[in-house]
Protein backbone atom coordinates (compact mmCIF):
# COMPACT_ATOMS: atom_id res chain seq x y z
CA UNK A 1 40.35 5.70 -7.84
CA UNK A 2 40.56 5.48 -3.84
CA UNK A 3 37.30 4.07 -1.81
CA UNK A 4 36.05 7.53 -0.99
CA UNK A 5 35.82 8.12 -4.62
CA UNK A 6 34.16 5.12 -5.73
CA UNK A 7 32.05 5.31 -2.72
CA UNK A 8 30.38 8.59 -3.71
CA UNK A 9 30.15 7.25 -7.43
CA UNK A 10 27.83 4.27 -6.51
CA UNK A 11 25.61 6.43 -4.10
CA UNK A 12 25.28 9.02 -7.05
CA UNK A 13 24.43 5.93 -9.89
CA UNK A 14 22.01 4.26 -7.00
CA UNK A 15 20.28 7.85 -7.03
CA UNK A 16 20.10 8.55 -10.16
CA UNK A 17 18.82 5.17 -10.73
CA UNK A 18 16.27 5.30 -8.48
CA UNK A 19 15.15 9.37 -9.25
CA UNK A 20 14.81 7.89 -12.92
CA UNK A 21 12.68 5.33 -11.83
CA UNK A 22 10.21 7.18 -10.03
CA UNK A 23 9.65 9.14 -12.51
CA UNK A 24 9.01 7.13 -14.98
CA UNK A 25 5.16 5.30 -15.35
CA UNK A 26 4.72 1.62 -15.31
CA UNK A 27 4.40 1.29 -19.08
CA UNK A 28 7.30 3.41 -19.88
CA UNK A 29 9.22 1.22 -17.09
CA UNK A 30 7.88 -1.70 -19.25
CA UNK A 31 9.27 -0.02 -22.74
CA UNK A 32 12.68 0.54 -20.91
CA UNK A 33 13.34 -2.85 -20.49
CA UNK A 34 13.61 -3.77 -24.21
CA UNK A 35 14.57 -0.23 -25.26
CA UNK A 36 16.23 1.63 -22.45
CA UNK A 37 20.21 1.55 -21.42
CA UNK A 38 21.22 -0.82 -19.34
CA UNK A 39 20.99 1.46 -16.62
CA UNK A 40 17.30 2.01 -17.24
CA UNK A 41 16.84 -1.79 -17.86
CA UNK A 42 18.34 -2.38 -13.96
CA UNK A 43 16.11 0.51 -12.70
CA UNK A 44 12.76 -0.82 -14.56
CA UNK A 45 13.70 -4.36 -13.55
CA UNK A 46 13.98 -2.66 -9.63
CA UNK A 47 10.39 -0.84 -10.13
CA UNK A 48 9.02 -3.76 -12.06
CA UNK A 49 9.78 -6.35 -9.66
CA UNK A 50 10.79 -5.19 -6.28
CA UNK A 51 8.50 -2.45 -6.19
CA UNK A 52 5.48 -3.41 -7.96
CA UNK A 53 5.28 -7.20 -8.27
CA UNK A 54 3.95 -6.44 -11.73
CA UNK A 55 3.00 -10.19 -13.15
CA UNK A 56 2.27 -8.17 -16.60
CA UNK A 57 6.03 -7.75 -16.88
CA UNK A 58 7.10 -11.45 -16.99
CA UNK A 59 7.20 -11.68 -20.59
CA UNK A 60 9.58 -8.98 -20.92
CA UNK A 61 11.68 -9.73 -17.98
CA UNK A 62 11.72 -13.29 -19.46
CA UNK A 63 13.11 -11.63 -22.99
CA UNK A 64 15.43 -8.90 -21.08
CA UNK A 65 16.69 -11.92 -18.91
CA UNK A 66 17.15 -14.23 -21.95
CA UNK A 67 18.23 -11.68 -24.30
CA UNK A 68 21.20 -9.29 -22.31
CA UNK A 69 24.94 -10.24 -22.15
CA UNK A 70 25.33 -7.86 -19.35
CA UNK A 71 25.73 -9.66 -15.98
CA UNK A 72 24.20 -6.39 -14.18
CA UNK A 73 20.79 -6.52 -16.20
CA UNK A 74 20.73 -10.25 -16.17
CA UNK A 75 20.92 -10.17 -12.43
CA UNK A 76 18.20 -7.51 -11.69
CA UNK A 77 15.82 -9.43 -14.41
CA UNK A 78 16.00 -12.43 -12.28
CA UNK A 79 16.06 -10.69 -9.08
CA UNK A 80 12.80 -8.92 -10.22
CA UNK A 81 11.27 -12.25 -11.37
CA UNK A 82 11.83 -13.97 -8.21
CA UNK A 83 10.03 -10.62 -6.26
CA UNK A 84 7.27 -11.63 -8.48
CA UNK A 85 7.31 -14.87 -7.34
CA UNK A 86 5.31 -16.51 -10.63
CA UNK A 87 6.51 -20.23 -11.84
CA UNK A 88 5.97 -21.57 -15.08
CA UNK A 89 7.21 -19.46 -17.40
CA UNK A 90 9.55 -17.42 -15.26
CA UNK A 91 11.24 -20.83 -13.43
CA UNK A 92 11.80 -22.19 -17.02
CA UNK A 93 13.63 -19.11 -17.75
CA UNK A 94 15.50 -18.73 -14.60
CA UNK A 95 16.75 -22.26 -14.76
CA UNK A 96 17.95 -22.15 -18.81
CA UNK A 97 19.85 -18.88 -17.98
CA UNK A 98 21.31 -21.17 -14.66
CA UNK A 99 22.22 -24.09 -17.41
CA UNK A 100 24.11 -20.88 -20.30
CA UNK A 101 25.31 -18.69 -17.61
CA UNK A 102 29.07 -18.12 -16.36
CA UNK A 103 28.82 -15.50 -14.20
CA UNK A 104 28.55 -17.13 -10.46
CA UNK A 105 26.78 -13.64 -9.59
CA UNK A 106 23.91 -14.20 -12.29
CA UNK A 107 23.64 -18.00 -11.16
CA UNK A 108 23.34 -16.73 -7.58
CA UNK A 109 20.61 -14.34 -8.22
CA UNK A 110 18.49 -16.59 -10.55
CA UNK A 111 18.82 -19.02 -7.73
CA UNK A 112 17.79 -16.86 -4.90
CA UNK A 113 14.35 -16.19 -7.68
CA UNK A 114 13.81 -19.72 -8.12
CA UNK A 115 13.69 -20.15 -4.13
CA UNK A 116 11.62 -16.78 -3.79
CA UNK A 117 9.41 -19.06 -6.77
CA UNK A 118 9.38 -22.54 -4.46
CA UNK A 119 8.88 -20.43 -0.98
CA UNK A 120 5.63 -18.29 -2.58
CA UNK A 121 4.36 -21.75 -4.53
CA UNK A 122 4.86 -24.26 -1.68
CA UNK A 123 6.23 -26.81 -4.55
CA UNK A 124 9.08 -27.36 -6.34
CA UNK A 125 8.79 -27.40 -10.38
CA UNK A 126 10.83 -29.56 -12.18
CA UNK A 127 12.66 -26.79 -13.88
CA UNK A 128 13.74 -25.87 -10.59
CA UNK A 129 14.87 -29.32 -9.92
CA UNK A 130 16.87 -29.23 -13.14
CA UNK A 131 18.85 -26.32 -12.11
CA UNK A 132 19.46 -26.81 -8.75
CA UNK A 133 21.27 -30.19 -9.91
CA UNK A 134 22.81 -27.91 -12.88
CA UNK A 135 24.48 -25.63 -10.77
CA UNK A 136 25.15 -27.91 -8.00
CA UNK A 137 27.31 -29.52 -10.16
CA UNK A 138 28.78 -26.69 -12.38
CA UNK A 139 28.56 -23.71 -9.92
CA UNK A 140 28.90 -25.26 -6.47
CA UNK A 141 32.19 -23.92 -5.86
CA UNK A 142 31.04 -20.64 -5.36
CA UNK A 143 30.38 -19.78 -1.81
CA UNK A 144 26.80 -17.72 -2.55
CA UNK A 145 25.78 -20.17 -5.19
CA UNK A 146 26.46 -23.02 -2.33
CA UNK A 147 24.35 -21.16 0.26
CA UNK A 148 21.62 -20.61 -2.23
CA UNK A 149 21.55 -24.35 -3.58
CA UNK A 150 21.42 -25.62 0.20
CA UNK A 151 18.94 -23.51 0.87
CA UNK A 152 16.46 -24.11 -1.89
CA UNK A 153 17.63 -28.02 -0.93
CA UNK A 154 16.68 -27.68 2.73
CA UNK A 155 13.50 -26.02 1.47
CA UNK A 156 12.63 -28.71 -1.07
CA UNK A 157 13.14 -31.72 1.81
CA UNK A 158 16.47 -32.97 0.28
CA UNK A 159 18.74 -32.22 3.52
C-alpha cells in the first residue's frame, strides 16, 4: 500500500469516526464504550472526553481502560480521562494500566492524563507518584514516555 493510499484511508476512518460521533447522543456515546466496536469505543472516548469533559463517564472509561487489550482504545480511554482532568479514581486507574501495560504508546498517553490530572489539581497523588517511578524505571527508554515523565517531574518540583 503506497503513502497516498494509506493517506486517504486514515482521513476516511478519522471521518467516519468523527460523522459517527456526532451523531450519536451522550448516553448512546456512553453505551458504546462497553458495547460498541472498537472504532466506536475510540470515537465515544473522543466525544466523551475531549469534547465534553463528561465526569459521568469516568466509571466507564475506567472499565473500557481497564478492560480492552487493544492499544488504540486503551490510549483514547486515557487520553479522554486526562481531558477530564478528575483524580482519584481515574489516577488510580491510569497508573495500574502504567504498572500492566507494554505498549510504550499506551504508557505515553496515560502519562500525558496523569499530568493533564496534576496540572488541573495543583497536587500530585500518590498514585501518580507510583507510576511516574514505575515507568521511569520500566518505560524510560522510550523517547515520548521520557518527555512525558520529565515533564510531570519538572511539574511535581523533582528537577
Amino acid at each position: 500500500m503506497n503513502l497516498k493510499t494509506l493517506l486517504i484511508l486514515s482521513i476516511f476512518v478519522f471521518t467516519s469516526a468523527t460523522a459517527w460521533s456526532a451523531e450519536k447522543t451522550a448516553d448512546e456515546q456512553l453505551k458504546a464504550l462497553s458495547s460498541g466496536t472498537d472504532e466506536e469505543k475510540i470515537a465515544a472516548c473522543r466525544y466523551l472526553g475531549n469534547d465534553k469533559k463528561d465526569e459521568t463517564a469516568i466509571n466507564e472509561l475506567i472499565n473500557l481502560l481497564k478492560a480492552t487489550d487493544n492499544p488504540k482504545v486503551a490510549a483514547a480511554a486515557a487520553v479522554a480521562l486526562g481531558y477530564i482532568k478528575k483524580g482519584g479514581a481515574s489516577t488510580k486507574a491510569l497508573k495500574d494500566k502504567i504498572m500492566s501495560e507494554n505498549d510504550s504508546n499506551v504508557v505515553y498517553a496515560a502519562l500525558l492524563a496523569l499530568y493533564n490530572i496534576t496540572v488541573e489539581n495543583k497536587a500530585v497523588e500518590d498514585d501518580t507518584k507510583a507510576a511516574v517511578e514505575y515507568a521511569d524505571t520500566h518505560h524510560r527508554q522510550n523517547e515520548f514516555v521520557a518527555d512525558a515523565l520529565d515533564k510531570i517531574k519538572k511539574k511535581a518540583g523533582k528537577k
